[in-house]
Structure formats: C-alpha cells, structure tokens
PDB file of N, CA and C in Angstrom:
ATOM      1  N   UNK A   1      85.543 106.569  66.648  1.00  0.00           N
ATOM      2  CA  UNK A   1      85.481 105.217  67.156  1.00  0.00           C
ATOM      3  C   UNK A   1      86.862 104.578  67.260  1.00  0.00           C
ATOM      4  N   UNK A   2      87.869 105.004  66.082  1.00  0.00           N
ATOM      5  CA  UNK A   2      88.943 104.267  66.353  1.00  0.00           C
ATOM      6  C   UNK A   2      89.648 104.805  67.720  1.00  0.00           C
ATOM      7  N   UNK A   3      89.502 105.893  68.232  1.00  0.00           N
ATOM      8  CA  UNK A   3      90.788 106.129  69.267  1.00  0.00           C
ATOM      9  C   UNK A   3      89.984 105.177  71.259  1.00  0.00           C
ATOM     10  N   UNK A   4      88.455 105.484  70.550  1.00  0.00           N
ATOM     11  CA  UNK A   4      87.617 104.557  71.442  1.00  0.00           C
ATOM     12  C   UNK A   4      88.256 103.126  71.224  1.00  0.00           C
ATOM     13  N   UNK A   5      88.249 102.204  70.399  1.00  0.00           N
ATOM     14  CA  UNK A   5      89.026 100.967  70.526  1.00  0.00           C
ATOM     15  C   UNK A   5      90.093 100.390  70.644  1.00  0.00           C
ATOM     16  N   UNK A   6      91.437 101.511  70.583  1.00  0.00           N
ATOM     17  CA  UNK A   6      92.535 101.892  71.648  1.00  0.00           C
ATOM     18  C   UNK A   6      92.265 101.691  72.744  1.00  0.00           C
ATOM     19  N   UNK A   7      91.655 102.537  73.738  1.00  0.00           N
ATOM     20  CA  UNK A   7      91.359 102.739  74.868  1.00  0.00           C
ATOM     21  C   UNK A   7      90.983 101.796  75.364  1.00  0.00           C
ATOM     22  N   UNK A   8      89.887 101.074  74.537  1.00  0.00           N
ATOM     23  CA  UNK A   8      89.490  99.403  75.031  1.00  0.00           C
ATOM     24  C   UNK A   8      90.907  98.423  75.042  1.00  0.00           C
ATOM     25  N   UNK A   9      90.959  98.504  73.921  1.00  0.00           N
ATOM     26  CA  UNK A   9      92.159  97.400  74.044  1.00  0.00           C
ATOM     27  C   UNK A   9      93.300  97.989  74.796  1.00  0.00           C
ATOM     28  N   UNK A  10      93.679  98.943  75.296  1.00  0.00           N
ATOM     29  CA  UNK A  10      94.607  99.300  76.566  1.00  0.00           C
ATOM     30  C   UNK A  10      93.823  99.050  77.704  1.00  0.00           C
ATOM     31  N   UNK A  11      92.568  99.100  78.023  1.00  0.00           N
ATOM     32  CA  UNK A  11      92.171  98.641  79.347  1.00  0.00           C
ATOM     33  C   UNK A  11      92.030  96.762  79.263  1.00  0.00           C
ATOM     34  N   UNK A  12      92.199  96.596  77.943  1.00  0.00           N
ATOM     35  CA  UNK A  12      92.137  94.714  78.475  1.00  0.00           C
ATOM     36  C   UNK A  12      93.354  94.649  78.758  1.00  0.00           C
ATOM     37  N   UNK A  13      94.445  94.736  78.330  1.00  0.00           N
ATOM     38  CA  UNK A  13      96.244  94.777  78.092  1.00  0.00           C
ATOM     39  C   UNK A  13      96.404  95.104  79.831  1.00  0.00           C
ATOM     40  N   UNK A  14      95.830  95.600  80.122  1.00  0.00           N
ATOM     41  CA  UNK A  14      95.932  96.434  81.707  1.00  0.00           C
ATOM     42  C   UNK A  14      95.752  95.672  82.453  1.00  0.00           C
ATOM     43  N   UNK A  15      94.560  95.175  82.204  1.00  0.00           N
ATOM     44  CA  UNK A  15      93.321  93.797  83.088  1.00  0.00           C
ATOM     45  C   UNK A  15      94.143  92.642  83.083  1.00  0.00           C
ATOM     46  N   UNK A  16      94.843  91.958  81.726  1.00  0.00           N
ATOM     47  CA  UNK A  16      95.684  91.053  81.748  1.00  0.00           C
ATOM     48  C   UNK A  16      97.282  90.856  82.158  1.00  0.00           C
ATOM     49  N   UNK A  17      97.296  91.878  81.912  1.00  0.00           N
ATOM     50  CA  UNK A  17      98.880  92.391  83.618  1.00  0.00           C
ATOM     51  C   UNK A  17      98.409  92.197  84.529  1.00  0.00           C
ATOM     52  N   UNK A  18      97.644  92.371  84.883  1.00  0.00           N
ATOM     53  CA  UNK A  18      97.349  92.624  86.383  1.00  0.00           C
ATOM     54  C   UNK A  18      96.733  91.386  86.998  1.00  0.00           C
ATOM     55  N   UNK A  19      96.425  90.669  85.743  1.00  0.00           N
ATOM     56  CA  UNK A  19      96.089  89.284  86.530  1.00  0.00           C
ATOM     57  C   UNK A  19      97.058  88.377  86.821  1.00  0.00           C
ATOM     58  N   UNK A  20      98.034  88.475  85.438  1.00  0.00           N
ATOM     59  CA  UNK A  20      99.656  87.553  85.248  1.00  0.00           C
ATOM     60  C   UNK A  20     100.148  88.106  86.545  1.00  0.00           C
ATOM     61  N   UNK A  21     100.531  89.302  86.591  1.00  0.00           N
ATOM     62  CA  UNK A  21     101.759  89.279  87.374  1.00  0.00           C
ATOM     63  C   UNK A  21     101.560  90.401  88.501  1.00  0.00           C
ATOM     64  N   UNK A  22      99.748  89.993  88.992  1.00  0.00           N
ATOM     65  CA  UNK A  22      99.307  91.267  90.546  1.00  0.00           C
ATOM     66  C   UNK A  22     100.762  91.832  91.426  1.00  0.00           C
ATOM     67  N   UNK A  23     101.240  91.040  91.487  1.00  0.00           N
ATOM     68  CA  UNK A  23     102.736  91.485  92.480  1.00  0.00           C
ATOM     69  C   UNK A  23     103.441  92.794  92.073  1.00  0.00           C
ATOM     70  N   UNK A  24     103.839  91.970  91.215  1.00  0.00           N
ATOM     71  CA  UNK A  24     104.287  93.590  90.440  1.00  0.00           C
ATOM     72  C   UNK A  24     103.764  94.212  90.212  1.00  0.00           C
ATOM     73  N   UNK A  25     102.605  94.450  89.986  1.00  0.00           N
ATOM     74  CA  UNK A  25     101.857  95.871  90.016  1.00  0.00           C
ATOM     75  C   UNK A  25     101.417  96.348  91.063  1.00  0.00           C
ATOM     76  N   UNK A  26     101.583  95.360  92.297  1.00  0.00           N
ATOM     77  CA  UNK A  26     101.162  95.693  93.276  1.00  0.00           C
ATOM     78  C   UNK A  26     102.751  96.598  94.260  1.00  0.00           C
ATOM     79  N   UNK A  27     103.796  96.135  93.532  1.00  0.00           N
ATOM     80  CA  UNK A  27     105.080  96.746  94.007  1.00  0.00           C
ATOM     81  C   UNK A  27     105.574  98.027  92.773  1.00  0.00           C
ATOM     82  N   UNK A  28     105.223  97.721  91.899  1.00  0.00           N
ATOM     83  CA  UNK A  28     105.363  99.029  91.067  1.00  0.00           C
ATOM     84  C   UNK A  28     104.029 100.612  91.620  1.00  0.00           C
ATOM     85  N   UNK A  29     102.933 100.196  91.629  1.00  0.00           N
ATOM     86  CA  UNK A  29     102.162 100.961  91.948  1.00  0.00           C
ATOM     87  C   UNK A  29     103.011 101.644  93.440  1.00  0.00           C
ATOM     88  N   UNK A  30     103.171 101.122  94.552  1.00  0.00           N
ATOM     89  CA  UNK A  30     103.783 100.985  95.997  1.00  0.00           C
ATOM     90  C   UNK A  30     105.117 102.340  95.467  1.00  0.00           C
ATOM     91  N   UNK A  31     106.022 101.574  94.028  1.00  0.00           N
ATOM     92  CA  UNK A  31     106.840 102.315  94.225  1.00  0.00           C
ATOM     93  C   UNK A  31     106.584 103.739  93.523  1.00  0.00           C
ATOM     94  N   UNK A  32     105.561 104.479  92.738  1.00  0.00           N
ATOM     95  CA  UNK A  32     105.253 105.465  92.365  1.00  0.00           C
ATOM     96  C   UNK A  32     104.877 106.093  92.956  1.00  0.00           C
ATOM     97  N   UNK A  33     104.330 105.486  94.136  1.00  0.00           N
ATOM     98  CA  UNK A  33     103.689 106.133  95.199  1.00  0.00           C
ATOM     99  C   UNK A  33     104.709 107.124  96.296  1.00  0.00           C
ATOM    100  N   UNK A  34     105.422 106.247  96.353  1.00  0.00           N
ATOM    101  CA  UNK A  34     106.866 106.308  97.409  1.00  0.00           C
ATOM    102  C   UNK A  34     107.604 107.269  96.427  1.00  0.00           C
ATOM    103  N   UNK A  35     107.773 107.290  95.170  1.00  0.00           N
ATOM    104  CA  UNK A  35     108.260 107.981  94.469  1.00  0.00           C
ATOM    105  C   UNK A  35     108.546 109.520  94.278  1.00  0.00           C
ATOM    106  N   UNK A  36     106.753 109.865  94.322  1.00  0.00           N
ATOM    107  CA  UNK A  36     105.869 111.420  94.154  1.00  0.00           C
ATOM    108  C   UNK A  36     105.763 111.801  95.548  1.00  0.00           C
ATOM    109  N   UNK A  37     105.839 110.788  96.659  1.00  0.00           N
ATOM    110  CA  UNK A  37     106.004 111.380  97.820  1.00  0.00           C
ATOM    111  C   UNK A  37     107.252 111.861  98.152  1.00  0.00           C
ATOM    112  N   UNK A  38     108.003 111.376  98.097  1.00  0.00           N
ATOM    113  CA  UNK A  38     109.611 111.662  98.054  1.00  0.00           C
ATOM    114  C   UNK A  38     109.913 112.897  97.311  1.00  0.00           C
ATOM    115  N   UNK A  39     109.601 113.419  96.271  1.00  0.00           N
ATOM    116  CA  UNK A  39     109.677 114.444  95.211  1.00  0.00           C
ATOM    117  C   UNK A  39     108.916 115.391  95.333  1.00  0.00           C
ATOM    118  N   UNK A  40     107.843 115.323  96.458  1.00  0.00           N
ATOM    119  CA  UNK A  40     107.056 116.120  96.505  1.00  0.00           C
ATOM    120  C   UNK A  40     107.174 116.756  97.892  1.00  0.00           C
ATOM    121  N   UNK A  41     107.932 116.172  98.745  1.00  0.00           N
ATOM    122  CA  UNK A  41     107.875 116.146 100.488  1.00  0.00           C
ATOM    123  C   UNK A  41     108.856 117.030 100.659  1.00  0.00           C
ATOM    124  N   UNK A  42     109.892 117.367  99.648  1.00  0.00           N
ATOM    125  CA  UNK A  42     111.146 118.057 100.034  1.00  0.00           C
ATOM    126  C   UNK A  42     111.723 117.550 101.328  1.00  0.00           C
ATOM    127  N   UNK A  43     112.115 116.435 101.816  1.00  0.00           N
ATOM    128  CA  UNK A  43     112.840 115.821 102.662  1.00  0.00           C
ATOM    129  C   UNK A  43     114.576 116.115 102.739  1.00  0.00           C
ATOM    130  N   UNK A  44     115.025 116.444 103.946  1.00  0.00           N
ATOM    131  CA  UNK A  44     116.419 116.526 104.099  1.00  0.00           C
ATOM    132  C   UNK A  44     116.822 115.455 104.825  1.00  0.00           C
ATOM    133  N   UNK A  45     118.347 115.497 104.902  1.00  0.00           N
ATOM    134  CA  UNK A  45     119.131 114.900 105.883  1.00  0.00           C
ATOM    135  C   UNK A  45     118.994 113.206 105.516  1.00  0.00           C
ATOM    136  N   UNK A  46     118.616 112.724 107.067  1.00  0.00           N
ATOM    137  CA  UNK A  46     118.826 111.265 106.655  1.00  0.00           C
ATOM    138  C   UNK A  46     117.280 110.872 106.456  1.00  0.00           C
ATOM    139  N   UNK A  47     116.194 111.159 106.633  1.00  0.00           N
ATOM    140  CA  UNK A  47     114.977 111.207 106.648  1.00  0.00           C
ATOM    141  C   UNK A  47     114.769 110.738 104.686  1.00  0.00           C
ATOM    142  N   UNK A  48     115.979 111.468 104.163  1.00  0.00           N
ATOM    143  CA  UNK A  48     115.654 111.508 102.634  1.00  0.00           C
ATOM    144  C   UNK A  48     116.358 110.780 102.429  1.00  0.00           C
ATOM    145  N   UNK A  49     117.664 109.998 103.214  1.00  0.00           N
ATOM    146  CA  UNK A  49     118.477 108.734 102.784  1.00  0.00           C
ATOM    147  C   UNK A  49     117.785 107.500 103.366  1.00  0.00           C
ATOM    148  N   UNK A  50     116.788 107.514 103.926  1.00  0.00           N
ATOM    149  CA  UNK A  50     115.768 106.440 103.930  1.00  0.00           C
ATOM    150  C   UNK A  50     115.344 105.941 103.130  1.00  0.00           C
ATOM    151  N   UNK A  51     114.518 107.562 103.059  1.00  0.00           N
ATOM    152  CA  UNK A  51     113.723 107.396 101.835  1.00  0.00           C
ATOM    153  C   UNK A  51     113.905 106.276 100.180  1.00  0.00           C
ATOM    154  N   UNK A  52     115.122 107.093 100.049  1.00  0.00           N
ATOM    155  CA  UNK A  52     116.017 106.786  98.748  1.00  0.00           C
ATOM    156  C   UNK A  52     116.205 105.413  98.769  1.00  0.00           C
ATOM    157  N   UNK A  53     117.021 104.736  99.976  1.00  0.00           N
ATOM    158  CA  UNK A  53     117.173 102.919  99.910  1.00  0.00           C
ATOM    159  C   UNK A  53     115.782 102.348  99.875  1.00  0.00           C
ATOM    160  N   UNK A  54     114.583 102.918 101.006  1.00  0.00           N
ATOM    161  CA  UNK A  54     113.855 101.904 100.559  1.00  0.00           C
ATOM    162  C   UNK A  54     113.408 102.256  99.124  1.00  0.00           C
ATOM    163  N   UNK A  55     113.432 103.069  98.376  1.00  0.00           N
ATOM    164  CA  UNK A  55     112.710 102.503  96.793  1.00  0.00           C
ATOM    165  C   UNK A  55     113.472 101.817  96.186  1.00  0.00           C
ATOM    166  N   UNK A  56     114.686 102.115  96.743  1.00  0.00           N
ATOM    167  CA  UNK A  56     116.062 101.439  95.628  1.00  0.00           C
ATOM    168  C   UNK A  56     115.635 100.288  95.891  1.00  0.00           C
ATOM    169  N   UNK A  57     115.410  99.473  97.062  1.00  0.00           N
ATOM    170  CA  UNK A  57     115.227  97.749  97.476  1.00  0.00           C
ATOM    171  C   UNK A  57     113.830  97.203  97.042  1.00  0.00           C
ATOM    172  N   UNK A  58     112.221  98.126  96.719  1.00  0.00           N
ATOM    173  CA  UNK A  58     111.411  98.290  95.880  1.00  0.00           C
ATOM    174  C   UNK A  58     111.679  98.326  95.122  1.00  0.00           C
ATOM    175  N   UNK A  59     112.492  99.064  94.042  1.00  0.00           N
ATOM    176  CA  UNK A  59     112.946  98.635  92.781  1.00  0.00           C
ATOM    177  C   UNK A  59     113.263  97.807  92.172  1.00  0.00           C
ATOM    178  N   UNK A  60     113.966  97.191  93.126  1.00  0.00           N
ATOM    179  CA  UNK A  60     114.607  96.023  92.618  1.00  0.00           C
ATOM    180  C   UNK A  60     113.940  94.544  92.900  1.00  0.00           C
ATOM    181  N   UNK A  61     112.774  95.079  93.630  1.00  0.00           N
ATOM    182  CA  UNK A  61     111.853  93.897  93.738  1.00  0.00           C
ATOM    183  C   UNK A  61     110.924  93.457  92.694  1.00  0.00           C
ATOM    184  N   UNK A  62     111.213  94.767  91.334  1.00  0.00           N
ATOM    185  CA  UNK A  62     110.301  94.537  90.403  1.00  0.00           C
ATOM    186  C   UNK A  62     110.803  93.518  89.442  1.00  0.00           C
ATOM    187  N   UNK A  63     112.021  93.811  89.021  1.00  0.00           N
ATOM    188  CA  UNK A  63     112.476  92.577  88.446  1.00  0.00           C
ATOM    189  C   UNK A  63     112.240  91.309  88.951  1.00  0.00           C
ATOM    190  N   UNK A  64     112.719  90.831  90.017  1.00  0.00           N
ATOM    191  CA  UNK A  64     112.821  89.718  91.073  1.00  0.00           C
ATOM    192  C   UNK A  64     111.587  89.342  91.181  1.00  0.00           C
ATOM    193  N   UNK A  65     110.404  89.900  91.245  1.00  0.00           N
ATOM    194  CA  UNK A  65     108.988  89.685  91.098  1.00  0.00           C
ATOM    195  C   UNK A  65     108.683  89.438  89.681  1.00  0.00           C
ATOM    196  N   UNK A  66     109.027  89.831  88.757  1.00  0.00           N
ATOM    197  CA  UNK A  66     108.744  89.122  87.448  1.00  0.00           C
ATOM    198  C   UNK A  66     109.527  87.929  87.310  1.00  0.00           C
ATOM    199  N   UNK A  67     110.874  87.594  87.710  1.00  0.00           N
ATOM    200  CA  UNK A  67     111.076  86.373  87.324  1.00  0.00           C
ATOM    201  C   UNK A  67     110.911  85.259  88.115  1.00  0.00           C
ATOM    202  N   UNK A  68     110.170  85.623  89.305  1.00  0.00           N
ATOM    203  CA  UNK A  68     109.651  84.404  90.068  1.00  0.00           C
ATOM    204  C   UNK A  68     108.417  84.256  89.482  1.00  0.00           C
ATOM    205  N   UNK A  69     107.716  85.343  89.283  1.00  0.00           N
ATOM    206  CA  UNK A  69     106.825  85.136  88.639  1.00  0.00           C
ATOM    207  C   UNK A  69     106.217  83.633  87.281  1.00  0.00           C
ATOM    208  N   UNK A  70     107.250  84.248  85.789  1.00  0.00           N
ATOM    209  CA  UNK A  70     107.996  83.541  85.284  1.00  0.00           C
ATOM    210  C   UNK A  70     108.090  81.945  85.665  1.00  0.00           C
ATOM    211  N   UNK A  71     109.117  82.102  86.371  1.00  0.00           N
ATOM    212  CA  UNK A  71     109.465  80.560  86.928  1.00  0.00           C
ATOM    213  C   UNK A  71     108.403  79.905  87.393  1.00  0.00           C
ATOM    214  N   UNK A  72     107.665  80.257  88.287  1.00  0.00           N
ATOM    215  CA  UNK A  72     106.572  79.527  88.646  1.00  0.00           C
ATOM    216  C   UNK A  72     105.842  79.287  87.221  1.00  0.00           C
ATOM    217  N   UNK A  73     105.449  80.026  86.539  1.00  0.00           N
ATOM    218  CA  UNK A  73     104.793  79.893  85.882  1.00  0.00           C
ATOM    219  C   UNK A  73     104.961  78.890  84.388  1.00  0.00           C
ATOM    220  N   UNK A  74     106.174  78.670  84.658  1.00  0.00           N
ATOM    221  CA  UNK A  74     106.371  77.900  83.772  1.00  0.00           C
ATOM    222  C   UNK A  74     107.154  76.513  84.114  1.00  0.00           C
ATOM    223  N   UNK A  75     107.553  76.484  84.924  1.00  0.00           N
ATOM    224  CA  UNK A  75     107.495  75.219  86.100  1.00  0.00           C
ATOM    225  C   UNK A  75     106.582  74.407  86.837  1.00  0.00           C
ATOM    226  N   UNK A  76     106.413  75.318  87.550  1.00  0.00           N
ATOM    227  CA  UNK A  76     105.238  74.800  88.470  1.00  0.00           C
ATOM    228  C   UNK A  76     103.564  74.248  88.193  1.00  0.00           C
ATOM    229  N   UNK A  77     103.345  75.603  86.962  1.00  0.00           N
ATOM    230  CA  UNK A  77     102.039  75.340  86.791  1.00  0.00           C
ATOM    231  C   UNK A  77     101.753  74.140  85.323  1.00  0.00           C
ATOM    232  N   UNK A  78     100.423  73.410  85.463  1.00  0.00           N
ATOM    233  CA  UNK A  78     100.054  72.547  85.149  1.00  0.00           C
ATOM    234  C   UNK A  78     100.598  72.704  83.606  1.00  0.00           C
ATOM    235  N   UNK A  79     100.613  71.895  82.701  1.00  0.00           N
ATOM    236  CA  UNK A  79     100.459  72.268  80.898  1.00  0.00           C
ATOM    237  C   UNK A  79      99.671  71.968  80.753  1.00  0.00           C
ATOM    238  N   UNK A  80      98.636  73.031  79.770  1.00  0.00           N
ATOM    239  CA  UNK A  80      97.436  72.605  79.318  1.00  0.00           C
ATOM    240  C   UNK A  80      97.267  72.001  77.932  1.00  0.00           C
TER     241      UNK A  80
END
C-alpha cells in the first residue's frame, strides 16, 4: 500500500502543475517531443541546425513561461 500512496500523491503533484502553470507543460511536453524526434531522426546538414535553434528558443520559453506565469499570479490575481 505504501508505494500505492506515492503514486497517488505523484499523480495529484502532477494534476496541480498542470493546472498552475498548463503553459509550461504545455511547452515542456512540445519540447520532449521535438527532442526524441531530433535524436531519433538522425538529421544532417542544416535540416539539423533548425532543428537545434528551434528547441533552443523552446527552451528558453520555459523559464519565461514560469515567470510570467508567477507575475501574473501574484500581481494580477485577486487576494483571497
């Protein structure tokens, strides 16, 4: 039972990311994706220097997506 109530409490922890901050998981997921394709496609030439910037500029949208995130969220939204 105990490794069963792990598992629960990693699927709420999961559920509650994903509600805070959908973006980013919605650009992290995007970039794993882009990731295993890239690593898996054996791509040459410039086809694979595409490749490479756009995750780099995905990457870096993950940060930038958490701290707008953030900000709004602690600005913008109401105090309860």
């Amino acid at each position: 039972m105990k490794s069963f109530d792990r598992v629960k409490s990693t699927l709420i922890s999961i559920r509650k990311s994903i509600k805070r901050f959908p973006i980013t998981v919605a650009i992290s997921t995007v970039l794993t994706i882009l990731l295993i394709y890239m690593n898996e496609s054996h791509l040459t030439g410039d086809d694979q220097e595409i490749l490479e910037k756009i995750n780099l500029v995905i990457g870096l949208g993950i940060p930038f997506s958490l701290c707008i995130g953030l900000l709004i969220e602690r600005f913008l939204k109401r105090k309860k």
